[in-house]
PDB file of N, CA and C in Angstrom:
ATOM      1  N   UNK A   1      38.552  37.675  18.149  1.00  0.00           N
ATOM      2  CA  UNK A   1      37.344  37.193  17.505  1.00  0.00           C
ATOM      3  C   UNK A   1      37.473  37.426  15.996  1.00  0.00           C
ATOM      4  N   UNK A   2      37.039  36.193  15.117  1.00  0.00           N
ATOM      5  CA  UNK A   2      37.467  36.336  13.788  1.00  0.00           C
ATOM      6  C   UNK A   2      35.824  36.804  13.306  1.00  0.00           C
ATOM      7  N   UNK A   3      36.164  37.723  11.779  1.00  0.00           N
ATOM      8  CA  UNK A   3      35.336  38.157  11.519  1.00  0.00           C
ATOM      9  C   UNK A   3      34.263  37.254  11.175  1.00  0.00           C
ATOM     10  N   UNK A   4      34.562  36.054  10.882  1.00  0.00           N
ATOM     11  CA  UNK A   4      33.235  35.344  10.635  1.00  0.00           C
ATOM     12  C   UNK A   4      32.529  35.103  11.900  1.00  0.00           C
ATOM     13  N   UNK A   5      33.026  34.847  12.908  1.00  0.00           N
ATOM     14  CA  UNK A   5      32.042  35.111  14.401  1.00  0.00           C
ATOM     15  C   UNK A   5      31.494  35.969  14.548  1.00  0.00           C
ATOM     16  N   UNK A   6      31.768  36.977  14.059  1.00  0.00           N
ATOM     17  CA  UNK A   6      31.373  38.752  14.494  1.00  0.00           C
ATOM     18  C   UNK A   6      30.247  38.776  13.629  1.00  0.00           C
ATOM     19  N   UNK A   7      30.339  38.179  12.388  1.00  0.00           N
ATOM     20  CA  UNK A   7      28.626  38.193  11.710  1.00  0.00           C
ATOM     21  C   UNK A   7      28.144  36.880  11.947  1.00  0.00           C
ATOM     22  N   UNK A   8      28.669  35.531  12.391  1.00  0.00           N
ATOM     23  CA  UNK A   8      27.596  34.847  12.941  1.00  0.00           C
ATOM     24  C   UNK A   8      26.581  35.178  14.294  1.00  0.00           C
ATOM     25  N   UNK A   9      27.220  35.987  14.950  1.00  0.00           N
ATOM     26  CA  UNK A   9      26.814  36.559  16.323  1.00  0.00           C
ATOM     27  C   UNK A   9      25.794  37.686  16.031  1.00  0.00           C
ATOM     28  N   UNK A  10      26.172  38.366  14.874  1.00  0.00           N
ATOM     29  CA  UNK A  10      25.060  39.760  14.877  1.00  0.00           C
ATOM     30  C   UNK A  10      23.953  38.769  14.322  1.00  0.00           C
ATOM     31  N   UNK A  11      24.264  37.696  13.253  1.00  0.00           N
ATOM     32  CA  UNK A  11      23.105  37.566  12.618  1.00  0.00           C
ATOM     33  C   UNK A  11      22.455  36.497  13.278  1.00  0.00           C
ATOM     34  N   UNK A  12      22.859  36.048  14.047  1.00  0.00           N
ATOM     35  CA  UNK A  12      22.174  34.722  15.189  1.00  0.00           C
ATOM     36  C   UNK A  12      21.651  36.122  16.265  1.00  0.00           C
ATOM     37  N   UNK A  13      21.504  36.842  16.447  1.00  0.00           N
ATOM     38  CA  UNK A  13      21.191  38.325  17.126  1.00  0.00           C
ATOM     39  C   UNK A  13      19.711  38.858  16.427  1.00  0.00           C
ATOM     40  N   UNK A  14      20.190  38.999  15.133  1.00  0.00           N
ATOM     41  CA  UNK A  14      18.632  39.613  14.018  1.00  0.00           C
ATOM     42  C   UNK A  14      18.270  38.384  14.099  1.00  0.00           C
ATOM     43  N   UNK A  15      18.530  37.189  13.966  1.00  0.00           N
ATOM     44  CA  UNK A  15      17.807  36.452  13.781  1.00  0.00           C
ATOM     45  C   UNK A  15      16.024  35.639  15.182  1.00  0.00           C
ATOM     46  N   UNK A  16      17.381  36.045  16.139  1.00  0.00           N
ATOM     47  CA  UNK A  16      16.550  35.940  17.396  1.00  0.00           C
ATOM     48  C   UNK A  16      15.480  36.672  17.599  1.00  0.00           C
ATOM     49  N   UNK A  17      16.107  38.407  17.273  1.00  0.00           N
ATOM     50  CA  UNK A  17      14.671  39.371  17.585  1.00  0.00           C
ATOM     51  C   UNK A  17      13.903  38.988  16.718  1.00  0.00           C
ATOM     52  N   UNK A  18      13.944  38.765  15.129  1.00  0.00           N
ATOM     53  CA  UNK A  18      13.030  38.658  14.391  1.00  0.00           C
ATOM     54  C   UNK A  18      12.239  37.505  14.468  1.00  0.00           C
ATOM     55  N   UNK A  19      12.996  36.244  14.658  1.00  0.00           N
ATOM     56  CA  UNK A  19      11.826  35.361  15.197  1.00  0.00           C
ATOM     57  C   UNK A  19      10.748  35.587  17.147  1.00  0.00           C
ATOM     58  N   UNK A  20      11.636  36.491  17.679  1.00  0.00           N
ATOM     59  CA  UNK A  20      10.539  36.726  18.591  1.00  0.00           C
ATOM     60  C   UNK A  20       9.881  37.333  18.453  1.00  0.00           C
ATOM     61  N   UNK A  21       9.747  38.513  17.787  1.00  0.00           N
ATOM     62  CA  UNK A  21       9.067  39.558  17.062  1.00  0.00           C
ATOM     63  C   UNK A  21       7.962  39.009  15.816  1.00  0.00           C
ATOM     64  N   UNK A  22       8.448  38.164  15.165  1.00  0.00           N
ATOM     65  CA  UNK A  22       7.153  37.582  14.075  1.00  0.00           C
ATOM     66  C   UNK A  22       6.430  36.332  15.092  1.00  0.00           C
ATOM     67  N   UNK A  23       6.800  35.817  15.936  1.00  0.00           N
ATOM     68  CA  UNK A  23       5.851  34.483  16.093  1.00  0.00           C
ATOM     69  C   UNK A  23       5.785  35.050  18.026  1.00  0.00           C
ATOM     70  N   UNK A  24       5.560  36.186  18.026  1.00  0.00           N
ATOM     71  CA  UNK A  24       5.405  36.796  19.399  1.00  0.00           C
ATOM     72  C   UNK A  24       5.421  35.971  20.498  1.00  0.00           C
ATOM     73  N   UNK A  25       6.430  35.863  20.754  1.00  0.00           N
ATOM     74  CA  UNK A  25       7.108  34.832  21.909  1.00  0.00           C
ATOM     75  C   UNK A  25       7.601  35.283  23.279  1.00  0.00           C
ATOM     76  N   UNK A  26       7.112  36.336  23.424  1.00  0.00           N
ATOM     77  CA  UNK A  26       7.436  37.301  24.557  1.00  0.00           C
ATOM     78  C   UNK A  26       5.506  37.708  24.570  1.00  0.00           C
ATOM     79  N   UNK A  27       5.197  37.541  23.810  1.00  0.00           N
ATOM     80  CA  UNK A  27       3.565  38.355  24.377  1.00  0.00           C
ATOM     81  C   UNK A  27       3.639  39.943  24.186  1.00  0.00           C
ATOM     82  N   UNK A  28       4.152  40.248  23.692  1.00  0.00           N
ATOM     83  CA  UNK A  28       3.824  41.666  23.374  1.00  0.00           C
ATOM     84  C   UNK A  28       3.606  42.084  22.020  1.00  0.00           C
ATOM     85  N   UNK A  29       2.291  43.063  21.864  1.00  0.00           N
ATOM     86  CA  UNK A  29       1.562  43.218  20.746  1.00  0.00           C
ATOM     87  C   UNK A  29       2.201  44.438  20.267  1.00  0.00           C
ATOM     88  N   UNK A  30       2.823  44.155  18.782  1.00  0.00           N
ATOM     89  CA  UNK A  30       2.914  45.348  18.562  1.00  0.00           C
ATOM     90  C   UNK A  30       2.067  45.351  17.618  1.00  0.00           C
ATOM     91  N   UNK A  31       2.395  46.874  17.092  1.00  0.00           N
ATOM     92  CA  UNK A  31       0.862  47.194  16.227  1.00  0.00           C
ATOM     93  C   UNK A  31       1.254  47.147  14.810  1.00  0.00           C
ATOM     94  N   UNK A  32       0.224  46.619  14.126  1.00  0.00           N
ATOM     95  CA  UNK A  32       0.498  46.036  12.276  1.00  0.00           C
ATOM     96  C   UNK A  32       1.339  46.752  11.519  1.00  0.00           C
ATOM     97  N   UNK A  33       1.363  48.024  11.792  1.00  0.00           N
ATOM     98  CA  UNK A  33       2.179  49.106  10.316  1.00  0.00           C
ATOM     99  C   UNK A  33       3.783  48.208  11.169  1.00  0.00           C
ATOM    100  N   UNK A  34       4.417  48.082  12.097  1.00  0.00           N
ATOM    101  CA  UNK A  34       5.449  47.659  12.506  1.00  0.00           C
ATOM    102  C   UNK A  34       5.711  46.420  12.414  1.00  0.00           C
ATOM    103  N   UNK A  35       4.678  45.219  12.497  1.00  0.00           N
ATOM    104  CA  UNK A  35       4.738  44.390  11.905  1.00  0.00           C
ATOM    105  C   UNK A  35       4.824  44.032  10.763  1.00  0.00           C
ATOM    106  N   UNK A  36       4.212  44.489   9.684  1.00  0.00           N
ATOM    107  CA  UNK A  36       4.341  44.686   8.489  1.00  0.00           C
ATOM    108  C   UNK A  36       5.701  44.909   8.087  1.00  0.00           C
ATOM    109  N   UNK A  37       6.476  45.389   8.933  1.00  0.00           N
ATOM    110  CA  UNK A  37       8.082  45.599   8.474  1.00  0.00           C
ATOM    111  C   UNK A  37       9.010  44.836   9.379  1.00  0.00           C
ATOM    112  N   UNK A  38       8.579  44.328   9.867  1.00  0.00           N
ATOM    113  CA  UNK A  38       9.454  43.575  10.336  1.00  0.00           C
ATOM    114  C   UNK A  38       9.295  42.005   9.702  1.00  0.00           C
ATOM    115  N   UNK A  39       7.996  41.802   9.412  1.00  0.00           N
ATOM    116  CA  UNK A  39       7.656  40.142   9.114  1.00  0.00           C
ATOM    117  C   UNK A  39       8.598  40.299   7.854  1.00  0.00           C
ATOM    118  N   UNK A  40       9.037  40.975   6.271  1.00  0.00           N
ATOM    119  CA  UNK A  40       9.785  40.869   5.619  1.00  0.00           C
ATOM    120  C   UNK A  40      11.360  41.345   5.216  1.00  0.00           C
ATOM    121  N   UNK A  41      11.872  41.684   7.029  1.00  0.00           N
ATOM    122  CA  UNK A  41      13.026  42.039   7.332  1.00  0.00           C
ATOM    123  C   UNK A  41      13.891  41.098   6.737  1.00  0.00           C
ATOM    124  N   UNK A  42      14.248  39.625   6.490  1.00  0.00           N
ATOM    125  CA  UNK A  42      15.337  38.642   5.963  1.00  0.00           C
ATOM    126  C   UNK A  42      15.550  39.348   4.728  1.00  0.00           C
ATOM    127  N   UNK A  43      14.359  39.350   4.077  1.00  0.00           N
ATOM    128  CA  UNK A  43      14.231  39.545   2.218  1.00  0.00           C
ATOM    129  C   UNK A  43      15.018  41.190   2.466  1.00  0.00           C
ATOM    130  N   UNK A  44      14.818  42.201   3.214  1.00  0.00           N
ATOM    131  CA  UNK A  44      15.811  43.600   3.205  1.00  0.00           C
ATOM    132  C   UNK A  44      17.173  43.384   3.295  1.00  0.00           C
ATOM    133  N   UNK A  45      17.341  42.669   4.455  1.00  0.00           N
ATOM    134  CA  UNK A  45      18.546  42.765   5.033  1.00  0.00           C
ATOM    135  C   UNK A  45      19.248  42.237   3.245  1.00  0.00           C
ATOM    136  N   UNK A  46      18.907  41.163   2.936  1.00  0.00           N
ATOM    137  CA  UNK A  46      19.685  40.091   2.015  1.00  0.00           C
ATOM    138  C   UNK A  46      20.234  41.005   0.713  1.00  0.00           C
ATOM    139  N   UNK A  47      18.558  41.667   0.470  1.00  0.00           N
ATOM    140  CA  UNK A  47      19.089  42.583  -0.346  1.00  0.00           C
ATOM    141  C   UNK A  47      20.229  43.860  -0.459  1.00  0.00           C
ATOM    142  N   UNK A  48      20.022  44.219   1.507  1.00  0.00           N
ATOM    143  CA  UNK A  48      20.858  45.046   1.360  1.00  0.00           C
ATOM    144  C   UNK A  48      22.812  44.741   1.566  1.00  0.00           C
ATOM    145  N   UNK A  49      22.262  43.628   1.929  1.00  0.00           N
ATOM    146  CA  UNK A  49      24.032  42.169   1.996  1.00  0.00           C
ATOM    147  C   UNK A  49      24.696  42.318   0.232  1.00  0.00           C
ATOM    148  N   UNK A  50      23.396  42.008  -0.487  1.00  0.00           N
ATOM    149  CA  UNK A  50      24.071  41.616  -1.879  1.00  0.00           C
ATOM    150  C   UNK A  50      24.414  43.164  -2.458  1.00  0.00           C
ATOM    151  N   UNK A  51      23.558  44.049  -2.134  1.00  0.00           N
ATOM    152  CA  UNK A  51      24.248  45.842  -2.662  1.00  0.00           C
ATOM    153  C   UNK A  51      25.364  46.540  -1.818  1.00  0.00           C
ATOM    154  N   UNK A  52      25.599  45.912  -0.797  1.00  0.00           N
ATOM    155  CA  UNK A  52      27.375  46.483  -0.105  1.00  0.00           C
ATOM    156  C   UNK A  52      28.214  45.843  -0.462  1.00  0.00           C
ATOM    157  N   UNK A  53      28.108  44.168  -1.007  1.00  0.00           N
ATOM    158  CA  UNK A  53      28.432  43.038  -1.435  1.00  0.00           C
ATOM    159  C   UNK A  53      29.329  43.857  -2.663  1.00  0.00           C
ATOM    160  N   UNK A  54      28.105  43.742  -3.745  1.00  0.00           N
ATOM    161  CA  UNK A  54      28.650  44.371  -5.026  1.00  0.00           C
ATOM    162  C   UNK A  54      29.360  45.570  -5.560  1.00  0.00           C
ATOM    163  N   UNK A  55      28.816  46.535  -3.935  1.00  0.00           N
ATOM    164  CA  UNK A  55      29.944  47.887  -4.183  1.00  0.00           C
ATOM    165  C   UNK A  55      31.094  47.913  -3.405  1.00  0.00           C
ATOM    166  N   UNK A  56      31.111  46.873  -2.551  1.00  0.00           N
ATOM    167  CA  UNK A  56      32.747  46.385  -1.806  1.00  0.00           C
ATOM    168  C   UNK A  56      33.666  45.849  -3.379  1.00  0.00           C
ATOM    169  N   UNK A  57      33.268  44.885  -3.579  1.00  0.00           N
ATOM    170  CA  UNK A  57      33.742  44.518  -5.173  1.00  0.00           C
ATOM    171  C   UNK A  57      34.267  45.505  -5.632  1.00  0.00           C
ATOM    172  N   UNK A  58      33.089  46.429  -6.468  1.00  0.00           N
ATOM    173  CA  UNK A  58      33.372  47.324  -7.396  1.00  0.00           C
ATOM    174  C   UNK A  58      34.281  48.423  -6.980  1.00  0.00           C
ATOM    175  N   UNK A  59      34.582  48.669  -5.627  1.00  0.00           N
ATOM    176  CA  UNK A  59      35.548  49.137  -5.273  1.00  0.00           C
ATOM    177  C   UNK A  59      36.680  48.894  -5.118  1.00  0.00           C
ATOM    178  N   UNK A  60      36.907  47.260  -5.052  1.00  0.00           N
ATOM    179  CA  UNK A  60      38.434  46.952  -4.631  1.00  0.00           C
ATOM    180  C   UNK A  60      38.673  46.847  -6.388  1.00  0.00           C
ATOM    181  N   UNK A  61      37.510  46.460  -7.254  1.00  0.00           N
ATOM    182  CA  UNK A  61      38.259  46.097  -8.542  1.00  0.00           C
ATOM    183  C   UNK A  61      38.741  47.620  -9.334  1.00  0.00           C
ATOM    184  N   UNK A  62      38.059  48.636  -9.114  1.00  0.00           N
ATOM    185  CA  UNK A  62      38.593  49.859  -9.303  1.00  0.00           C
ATOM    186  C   UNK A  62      39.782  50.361  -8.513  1.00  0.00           C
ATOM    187  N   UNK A  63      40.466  50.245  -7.463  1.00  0.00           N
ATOM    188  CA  UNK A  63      41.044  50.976  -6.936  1.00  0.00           C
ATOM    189  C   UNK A  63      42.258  49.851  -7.040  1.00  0.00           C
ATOM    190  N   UNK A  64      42.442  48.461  -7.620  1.00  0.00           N
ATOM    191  CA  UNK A  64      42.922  47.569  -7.972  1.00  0.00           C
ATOM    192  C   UNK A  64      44.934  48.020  -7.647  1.00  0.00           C
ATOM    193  N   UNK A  65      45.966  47.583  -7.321  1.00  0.00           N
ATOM    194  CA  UNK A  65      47.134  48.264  -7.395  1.00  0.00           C
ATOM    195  C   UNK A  65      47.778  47.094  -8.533  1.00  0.00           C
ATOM    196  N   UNK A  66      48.403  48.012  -9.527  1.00  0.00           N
ATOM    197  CA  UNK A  66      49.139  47.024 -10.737  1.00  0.00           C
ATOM    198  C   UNK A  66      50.700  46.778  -9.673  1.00  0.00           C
ATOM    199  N   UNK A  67      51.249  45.725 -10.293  1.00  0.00           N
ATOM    200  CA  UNK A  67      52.433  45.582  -9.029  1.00  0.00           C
ATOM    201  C   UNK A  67      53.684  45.130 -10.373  1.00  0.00           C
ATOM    202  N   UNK A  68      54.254  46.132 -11.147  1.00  0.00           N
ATOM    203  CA  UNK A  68      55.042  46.049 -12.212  1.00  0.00           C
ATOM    204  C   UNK A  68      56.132  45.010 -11.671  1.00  0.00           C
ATOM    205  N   UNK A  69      56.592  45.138 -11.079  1.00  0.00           N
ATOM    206  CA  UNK A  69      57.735  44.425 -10.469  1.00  0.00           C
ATOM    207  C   UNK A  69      57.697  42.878 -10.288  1.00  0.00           C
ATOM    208  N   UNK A  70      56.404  42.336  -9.859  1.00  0.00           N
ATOM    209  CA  UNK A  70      55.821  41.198 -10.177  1.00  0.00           C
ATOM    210  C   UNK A  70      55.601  40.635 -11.046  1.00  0.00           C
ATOM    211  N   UNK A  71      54.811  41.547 -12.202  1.00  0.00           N
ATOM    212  CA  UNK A  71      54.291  41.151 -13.728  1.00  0.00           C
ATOM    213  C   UNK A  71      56.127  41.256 -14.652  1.00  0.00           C
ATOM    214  N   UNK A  72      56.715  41.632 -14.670  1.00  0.00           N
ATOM    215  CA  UNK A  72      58.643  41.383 -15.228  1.00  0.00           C
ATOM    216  C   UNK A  72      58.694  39.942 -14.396  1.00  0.00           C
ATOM    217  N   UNK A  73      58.912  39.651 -13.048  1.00  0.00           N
ATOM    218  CA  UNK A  73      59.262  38.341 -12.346  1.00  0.00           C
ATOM    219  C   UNK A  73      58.451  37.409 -13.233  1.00  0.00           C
ATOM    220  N   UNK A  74      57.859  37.426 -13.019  1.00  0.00           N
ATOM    221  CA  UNK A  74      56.722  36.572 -13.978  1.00  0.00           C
ATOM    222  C   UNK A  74      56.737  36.435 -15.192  1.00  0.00           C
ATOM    223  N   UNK A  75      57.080  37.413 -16.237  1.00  0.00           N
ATOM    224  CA  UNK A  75      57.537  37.477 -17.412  1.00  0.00           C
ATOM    225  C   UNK A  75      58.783  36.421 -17.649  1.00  0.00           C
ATOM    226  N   UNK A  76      60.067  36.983 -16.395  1.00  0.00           N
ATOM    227  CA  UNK A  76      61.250  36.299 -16.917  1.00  0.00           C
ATOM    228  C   UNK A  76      61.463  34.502 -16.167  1.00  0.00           C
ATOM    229  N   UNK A  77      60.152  34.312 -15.634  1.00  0.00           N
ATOM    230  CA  UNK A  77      60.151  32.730 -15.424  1.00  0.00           C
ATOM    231  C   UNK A  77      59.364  32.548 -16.542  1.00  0.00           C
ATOM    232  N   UNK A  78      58.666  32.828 -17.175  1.00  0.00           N
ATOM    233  CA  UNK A  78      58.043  32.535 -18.085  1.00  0.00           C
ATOM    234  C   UNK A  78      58.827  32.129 -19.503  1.00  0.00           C
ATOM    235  N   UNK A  79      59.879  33.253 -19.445  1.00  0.00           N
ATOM    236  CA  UNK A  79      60.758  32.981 -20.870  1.00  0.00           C
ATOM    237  C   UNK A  79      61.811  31.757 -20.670  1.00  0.00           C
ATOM    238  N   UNK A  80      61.841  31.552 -19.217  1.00  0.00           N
ATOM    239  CA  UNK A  80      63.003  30.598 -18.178  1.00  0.00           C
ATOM    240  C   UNK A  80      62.554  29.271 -18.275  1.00  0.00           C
ATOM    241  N   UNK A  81      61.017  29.152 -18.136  1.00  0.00           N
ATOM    242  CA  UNK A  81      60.683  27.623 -18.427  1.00  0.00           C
ATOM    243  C   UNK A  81      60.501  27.442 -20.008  1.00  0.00           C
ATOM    244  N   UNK A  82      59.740  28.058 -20.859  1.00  0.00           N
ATOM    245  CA  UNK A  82      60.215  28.604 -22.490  1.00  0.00           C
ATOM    246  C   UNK A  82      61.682  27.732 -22.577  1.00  0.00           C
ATOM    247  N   UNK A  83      62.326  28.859 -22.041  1.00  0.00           N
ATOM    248  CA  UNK A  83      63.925  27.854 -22.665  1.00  0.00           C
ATOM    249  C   UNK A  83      64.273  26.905 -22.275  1.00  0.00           C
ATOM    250  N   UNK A  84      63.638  26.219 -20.805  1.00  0.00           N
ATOM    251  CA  UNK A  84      64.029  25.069 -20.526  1.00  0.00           C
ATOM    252  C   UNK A  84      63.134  23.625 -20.935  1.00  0.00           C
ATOM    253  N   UNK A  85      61.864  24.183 -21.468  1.00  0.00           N
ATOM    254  CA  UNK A  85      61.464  23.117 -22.227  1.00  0.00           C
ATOM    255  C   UNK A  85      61.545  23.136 -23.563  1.00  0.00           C
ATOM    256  N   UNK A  86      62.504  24.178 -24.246  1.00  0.00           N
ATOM    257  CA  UNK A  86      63.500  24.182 -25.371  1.00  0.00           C
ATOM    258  C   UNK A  86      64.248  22.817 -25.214  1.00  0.00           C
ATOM    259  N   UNK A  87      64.944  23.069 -24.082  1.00  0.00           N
ATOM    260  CA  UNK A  87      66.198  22.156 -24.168  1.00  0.00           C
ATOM    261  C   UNK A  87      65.783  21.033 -24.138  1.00  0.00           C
ATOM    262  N   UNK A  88      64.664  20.239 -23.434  1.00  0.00           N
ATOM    263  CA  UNK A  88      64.061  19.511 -23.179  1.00  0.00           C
ATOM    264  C   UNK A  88      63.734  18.516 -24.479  1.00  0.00           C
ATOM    265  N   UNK A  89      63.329  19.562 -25.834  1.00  0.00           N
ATOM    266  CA  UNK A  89      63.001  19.194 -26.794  1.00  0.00           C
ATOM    267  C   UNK A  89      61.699  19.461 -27.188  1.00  0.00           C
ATOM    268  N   UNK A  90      60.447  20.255 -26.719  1.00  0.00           N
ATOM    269  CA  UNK A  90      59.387  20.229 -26.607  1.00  0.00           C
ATOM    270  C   UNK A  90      59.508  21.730 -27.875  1.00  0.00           C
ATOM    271  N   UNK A  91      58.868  21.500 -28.525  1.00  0.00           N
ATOM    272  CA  UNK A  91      58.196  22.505 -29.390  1.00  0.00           C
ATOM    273  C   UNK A  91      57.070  22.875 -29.342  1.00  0.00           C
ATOM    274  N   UNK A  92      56.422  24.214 -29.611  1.00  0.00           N
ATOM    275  CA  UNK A  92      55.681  25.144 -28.771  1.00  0.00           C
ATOM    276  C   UNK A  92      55.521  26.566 -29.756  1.00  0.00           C
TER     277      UNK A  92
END
């Protein structure tokens, strides 16, 4: 199972209880202080999507690995097409 199933499934999941739970589709009353938190559960969750969101980020961009060995490869095609659109005639 690919991870995008694994959160279409949880969230087709919240999504189910919460619409049976706000438009009481089962008949059972719950009582207002619980309603009250559940009727603006999307607007939490979202918020709390976009703040793991931004510290997943801020973690991979900090802990980032430099890969020297790559950045030289890259360097010496760089000087490689350089000289071959030397020869070419292209000035630059």
């Amino acid at each position: 199972m690919t991870k995008l199933v694994e959160w279409l499934l949880g969230l087709s999941l919240l999504c189910g209880v919460w619409v049976t739970l706000t438009f009481d589709l089962l008949g059972i009353a719950i009582p207002r202080a619980c309603w009250e938190v559940v009727w603006p559960m999307p607007i939490y969750l979202l918020v709390v999507f976009g703040c793991f969101s931004l510290a997943t980020v801020g973690y991979r961009v900090a802990t980032f690995n430099d890969c020297e060995e790559a950045a030289h490869e890259l360097q010496a095609q760089i000087c490689e097409a350089k000289a071959d659109l030397k020869r070419q005639g292209l000035r630059f």
